[in-house]
N, C-alpha and C. Protein backbone atom coordinates (compact mmCIF):
# COMPACT_ATOMS: atom_id res chain seq x y z
N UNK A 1 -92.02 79.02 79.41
CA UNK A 1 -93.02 79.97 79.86
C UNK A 1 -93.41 80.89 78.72
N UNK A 2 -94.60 81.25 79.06
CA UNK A 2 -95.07 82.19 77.40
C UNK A 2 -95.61 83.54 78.14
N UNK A 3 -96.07 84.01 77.68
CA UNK A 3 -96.46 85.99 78.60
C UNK A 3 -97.16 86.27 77.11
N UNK A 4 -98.82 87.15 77.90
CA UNK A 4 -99.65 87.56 76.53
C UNK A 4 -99.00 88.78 76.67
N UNK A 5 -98.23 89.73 77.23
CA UNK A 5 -98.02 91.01 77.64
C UNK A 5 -96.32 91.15 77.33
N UNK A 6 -95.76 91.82 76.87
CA UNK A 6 -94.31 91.80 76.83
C UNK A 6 -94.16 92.48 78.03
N UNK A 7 -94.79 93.42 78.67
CA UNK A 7 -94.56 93.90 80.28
C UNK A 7 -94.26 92.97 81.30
N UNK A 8 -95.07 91.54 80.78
CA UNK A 8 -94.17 90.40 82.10
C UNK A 8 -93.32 89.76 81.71
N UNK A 9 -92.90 89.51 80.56
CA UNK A 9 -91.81 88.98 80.24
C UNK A 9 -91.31 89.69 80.69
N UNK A 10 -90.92 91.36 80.60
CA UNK A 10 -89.71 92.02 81.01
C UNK A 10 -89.66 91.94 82.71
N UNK A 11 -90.54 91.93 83.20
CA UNK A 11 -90.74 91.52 84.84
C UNK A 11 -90.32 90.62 85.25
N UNK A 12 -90.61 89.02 84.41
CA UNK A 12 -90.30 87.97 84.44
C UNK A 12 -88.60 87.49 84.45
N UNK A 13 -88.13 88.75 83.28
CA UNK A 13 -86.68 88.16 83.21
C UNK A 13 -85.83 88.98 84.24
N UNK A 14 -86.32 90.21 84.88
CA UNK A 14 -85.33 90.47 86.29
C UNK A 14 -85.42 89.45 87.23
N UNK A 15 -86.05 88.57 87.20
CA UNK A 15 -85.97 87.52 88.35
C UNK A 15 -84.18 86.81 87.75
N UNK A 16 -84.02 86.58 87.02
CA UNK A 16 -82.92 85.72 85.80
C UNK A 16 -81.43 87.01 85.91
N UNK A 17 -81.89 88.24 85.90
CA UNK A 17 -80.81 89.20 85.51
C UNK A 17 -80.41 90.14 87.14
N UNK A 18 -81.57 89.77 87.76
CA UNK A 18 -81.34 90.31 89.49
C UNK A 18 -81.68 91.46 89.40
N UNK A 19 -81.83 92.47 87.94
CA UNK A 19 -82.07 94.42 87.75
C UNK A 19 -83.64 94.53 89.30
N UNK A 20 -83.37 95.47 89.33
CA UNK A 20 -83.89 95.93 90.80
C UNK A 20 -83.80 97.29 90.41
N UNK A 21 -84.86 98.14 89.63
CA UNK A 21 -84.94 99.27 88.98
C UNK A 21 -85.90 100.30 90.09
N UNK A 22 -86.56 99.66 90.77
CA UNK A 22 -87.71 100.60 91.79
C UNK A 22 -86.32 100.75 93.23
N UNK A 23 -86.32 101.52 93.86
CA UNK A 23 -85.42 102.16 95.10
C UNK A 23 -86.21 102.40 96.01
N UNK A 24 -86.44 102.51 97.35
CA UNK A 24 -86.96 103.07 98.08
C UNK A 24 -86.46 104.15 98.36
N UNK A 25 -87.15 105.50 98.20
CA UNK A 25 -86.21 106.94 98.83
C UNK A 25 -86.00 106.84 100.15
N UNK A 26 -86.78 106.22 101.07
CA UNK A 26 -86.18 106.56 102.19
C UNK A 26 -85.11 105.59 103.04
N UNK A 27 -85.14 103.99 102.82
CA UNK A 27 -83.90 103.28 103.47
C UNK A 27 -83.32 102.46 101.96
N UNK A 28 -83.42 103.15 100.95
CA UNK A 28 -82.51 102.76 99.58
C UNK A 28 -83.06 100.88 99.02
N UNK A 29 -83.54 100.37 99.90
CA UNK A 29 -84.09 99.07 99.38
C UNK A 29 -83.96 98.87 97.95
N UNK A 30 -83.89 98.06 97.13
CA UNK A 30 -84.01 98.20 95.40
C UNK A 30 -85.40 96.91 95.74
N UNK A 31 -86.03 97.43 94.60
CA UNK A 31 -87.27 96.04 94.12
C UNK A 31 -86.96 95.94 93.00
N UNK A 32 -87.59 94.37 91.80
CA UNK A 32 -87.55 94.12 90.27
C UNK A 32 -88.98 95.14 90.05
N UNK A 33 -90.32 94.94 90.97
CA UNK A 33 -91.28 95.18 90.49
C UNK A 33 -91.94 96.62 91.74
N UNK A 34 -92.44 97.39 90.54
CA UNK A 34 -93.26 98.47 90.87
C UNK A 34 -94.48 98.40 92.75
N UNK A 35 -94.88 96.97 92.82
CA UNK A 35 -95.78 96.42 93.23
C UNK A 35 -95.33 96.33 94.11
N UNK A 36 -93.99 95.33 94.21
CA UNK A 36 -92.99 95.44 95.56
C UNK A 36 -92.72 96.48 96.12
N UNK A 37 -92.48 97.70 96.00
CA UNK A 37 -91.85 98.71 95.94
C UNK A 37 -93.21 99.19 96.70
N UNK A 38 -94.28 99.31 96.23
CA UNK A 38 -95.45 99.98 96.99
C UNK A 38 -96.00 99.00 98.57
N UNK A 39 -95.75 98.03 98.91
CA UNK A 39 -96.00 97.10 99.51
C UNK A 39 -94.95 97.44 100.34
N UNK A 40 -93.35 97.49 100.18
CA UNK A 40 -92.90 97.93 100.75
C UNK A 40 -92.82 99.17 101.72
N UNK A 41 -93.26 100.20 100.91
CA UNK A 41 -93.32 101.33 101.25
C UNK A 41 -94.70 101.35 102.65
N UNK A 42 -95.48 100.84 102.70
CA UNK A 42 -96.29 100.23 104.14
C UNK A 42 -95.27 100.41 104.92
N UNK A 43 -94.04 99.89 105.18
CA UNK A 43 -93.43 99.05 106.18
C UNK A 43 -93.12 100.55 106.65
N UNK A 44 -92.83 101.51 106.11
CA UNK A 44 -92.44 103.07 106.75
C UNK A 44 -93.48 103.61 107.03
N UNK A 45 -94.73 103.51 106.31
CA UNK A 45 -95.75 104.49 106.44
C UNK A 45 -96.70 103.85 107.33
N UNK A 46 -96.89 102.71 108.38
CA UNK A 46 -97.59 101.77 108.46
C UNK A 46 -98.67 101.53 108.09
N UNK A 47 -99.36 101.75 107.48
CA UNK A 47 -100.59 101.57 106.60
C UNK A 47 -100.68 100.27 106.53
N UNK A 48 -102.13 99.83 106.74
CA UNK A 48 -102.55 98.65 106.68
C UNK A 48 -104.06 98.62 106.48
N UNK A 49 -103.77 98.43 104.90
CA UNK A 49 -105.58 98.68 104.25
C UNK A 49 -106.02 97.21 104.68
N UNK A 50 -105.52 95.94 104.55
CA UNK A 50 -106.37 94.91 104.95
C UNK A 50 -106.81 94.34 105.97
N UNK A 51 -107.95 94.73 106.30
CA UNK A 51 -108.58 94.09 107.75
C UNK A 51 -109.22 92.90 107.92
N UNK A 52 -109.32 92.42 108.62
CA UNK A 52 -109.94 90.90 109.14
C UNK A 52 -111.37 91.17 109.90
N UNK A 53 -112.20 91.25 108.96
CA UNK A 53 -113.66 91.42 109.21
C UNK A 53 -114.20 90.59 110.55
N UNK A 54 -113.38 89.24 110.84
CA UNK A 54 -113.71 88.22 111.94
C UNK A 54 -112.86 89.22 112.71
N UNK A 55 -111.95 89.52 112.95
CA UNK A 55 -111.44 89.99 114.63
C UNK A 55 -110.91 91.49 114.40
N UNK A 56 -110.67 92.59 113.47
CA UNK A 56 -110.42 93.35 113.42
C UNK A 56 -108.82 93.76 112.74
N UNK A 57 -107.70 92.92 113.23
CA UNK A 57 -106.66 92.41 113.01
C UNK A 57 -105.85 93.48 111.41
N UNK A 58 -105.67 94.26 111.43
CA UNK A 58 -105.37 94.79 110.02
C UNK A 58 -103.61 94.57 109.40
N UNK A 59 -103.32 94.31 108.40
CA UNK A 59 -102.45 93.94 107.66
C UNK A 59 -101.98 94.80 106.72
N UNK A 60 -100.40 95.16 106.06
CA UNK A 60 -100.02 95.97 105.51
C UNK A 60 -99.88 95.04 103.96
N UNK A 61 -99.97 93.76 104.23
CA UNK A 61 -99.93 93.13 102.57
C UNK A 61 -101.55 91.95 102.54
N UNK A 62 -101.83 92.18 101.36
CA UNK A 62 -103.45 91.09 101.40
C UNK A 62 -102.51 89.78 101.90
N UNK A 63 -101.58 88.98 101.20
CA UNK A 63 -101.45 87.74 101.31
C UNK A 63 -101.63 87.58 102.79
N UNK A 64 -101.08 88.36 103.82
CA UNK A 64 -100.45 88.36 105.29
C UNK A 64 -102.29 88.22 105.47
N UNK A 65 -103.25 88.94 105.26
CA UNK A 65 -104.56 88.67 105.47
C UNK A 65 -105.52 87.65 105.67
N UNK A 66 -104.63 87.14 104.10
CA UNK A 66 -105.23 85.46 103.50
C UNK A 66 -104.74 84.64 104.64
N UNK A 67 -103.55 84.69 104.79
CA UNK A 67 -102.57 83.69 105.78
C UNK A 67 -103.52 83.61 107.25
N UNK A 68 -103.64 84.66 107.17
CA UNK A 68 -104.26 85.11 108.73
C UNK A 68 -105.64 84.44 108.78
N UNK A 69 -106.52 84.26 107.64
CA UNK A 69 -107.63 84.10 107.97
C UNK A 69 -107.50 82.26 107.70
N UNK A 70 -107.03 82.00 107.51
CA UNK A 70 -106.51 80.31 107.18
C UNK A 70 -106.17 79.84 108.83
N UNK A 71 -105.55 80.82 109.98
CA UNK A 71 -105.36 80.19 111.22
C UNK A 71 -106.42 80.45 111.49
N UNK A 72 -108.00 81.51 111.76
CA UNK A 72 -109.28 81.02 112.06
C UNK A 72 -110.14 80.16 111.31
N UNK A 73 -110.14 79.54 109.89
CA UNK A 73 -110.95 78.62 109.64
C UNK A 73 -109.75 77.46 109.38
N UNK A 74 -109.06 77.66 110.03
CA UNK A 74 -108.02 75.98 110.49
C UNK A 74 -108.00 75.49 108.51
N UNK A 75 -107.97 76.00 107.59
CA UNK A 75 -108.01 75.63 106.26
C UNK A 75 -106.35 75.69 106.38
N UNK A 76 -106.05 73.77 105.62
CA UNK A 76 -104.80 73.61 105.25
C UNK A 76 -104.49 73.36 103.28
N UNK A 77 -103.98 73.94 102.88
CA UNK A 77 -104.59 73.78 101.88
C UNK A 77 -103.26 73.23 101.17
N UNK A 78 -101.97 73.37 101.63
CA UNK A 78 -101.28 72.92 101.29
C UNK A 78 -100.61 71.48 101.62
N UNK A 79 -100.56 70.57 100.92
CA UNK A 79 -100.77 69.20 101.82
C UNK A 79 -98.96 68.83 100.91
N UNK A 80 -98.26 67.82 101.78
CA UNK A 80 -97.62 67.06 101.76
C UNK A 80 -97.70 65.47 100.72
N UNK A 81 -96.82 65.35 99.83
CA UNK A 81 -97.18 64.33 98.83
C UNK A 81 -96.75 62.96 99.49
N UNK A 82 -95.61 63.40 100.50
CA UNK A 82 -95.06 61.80 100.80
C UNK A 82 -95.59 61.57 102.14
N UNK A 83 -96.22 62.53 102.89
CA UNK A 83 -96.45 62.03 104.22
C UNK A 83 -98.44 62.21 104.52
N UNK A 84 -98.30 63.06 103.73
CA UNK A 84 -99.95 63.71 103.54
C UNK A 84 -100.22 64.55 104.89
N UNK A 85 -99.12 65.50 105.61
CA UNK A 85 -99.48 66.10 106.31
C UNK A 85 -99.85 67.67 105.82
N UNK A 86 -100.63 68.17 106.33
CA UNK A 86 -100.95 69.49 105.54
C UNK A 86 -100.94 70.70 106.27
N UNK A 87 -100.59 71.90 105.60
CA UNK A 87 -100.03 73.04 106.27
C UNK A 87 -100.69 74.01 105.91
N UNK A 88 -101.01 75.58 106.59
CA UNK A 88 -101.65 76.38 106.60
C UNK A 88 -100.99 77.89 105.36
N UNK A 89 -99.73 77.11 105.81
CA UNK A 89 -98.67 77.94 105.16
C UNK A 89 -97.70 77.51 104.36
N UNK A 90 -97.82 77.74 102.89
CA UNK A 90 -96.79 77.33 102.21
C UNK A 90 -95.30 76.83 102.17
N UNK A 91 -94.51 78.35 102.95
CA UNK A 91 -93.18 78.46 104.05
C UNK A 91 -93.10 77.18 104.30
N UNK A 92 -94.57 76.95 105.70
CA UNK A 92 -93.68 75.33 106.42
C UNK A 92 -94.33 74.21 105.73
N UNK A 93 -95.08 74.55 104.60
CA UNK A 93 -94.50 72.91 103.63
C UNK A 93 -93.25 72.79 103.17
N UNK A 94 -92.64 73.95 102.62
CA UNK A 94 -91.23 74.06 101.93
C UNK A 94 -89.96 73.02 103.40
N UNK A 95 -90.88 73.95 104.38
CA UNK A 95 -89.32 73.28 105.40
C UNK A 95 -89.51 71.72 105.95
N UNK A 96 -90.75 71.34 105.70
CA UNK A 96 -91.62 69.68 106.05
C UNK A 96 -91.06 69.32 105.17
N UNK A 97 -91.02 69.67 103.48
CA UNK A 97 -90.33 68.64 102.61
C UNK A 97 -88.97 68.40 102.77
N UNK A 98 -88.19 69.37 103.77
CA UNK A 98 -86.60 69.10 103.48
C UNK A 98 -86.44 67.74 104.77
N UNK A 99 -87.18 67.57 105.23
CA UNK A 99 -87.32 66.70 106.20
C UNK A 99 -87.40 64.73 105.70
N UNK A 100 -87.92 65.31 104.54
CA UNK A 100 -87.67 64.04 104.02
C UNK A 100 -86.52 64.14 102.86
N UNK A 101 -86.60 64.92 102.18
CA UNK A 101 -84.92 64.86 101.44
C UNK A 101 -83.59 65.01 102.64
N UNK A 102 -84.25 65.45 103.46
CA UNK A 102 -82.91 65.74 104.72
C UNK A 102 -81.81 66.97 103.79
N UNK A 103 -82.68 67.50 103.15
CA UNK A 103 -81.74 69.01 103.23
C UNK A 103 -81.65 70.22 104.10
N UNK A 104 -80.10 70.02 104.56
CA UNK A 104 -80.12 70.80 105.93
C UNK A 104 -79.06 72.48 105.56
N UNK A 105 -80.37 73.48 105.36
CA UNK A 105 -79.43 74.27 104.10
C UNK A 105 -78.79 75.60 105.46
N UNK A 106 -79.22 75.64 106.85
CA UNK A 106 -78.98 76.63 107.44
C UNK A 106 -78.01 75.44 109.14
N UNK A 107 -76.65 76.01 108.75
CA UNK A 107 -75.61 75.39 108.83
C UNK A 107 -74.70 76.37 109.96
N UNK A 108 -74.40 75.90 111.05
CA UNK A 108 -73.60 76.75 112.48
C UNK A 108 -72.56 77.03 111.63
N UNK A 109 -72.04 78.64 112.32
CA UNK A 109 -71.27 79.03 111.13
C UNK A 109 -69.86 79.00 112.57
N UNK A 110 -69.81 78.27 113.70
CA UNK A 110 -69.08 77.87 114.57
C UNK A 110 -67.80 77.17 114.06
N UNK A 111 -66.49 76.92 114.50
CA UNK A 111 -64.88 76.42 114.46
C UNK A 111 -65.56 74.97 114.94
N UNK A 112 -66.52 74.83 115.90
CA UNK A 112 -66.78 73.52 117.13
C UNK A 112 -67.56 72.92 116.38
N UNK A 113 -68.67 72.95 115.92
CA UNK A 113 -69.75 72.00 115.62
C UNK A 113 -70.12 71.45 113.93
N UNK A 114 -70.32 72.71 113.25
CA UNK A 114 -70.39 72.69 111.94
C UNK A 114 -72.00 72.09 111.87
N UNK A 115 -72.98 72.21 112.87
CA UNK A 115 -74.06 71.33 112.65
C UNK A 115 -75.16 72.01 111.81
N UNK A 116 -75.87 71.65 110.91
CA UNK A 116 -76.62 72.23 110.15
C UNK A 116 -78.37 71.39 110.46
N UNK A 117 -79.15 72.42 109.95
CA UNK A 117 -80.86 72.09 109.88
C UNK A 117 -81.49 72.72 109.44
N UNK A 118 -82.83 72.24 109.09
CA UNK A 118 -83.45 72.15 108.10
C UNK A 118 -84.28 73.32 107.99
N UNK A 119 -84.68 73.73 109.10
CA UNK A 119 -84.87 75.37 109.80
C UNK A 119 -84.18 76.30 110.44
N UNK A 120 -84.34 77.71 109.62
CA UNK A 120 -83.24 78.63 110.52
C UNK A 120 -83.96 78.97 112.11
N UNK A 121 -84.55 78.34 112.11
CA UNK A 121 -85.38 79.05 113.68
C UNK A 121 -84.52 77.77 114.62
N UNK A 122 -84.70 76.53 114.11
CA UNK A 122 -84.12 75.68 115.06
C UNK A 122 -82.33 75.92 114.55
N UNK A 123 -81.35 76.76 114.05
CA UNK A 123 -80.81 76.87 113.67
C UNK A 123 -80.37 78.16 114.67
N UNK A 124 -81.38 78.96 114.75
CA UNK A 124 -81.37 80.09 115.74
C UNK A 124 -81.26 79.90 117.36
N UNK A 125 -82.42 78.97 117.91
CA UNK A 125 -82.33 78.26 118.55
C UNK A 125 -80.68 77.44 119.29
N UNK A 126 -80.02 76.81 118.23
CA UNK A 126 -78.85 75.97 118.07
C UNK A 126 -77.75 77.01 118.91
N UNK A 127 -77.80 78.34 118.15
CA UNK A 127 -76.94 78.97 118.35
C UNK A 127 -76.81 79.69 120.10
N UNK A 128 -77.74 79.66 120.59
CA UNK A 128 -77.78 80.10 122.05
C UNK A 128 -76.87 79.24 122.68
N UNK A 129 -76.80 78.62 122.25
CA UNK A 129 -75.63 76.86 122.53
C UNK A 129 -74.63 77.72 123.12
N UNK A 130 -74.19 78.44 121.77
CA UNK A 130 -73.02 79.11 121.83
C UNK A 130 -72.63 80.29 122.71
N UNK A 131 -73.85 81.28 122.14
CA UNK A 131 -73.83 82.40 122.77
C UNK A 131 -74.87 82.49 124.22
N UNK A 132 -75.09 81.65 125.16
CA UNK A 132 -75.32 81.22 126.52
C UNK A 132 -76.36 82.24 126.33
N UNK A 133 -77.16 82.97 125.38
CA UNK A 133 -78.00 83.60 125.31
C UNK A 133 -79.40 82.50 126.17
N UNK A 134 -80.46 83.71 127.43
CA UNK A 134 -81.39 82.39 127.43
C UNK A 134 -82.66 83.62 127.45
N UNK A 135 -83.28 83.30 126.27
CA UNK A 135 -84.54 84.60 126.09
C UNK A 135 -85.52 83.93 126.79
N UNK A 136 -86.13 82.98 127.38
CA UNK A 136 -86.83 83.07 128.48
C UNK A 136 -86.34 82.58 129.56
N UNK A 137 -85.60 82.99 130.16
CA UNK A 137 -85.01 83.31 131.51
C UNK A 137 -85.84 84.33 132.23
């Protein structure tokens, strides 16, 4: 990787060293980057500068915007190499590809089963097994 700026290299290499120099004052959070740290800071103040001109819908980060406006013009833009199915959202291409490597990285942390998958939601799901939890009851 090359950087015209020595400011992203140094950005670049807390990803490598984990430094987390920005704090949140009010629930202590650490961020690598300045940017994070302000994006974050939404989540207390709720502020949500990005709106959705089609339905009103306002958002505390642009990407969450972009995402949003991809489920009204049905745009998949992220497509699948081995199956060619295509996704709206990056996230569930990541969890479609473990489907064909069969990497099952979120794993019952149970004495009984030990069963693992490929999503923590069906992973979440799994666990009501256990805990006779039934959220739509």
């Amino acid at each position: 990787m090359s950087f015209t700026r020595s400011d992203n290299l140094k950005i670049h290499l807390r990803t490598h060293t984990e430094e987390k120099p920005y704090a949140c004052e009010i629930c202590g959070k650490a961020m690598a980057q300045k940017t994070s740290l302000n994006k974050h800071l939404r989540t207390h103040t709720k502020e949500k500068p990005y709106v959705s001109e089609n339905c009103g819908r306002a958002f505390s980060v642009e990407s969450h915007l972009r995402s949003h406006l991809r489920t009204l013009t049905k745009e998949k833009p992220y497509i699948c190499e081995v199956s060619g199915r295509a996704f709206a959202q990056s996230n569930n291409l990541k969890t479609h590809l473990r489907t064909h490597t069969n990497e099952k990285q979120y794993v019952c942390v149970c004495d009984i089963c030990r069963k693992a998958f490929v999503d923590k939601n069906y992973l979440k799901a799994h666990l009501r097994i256990h805990t006779k939890e039934k959220p739509y009851a």
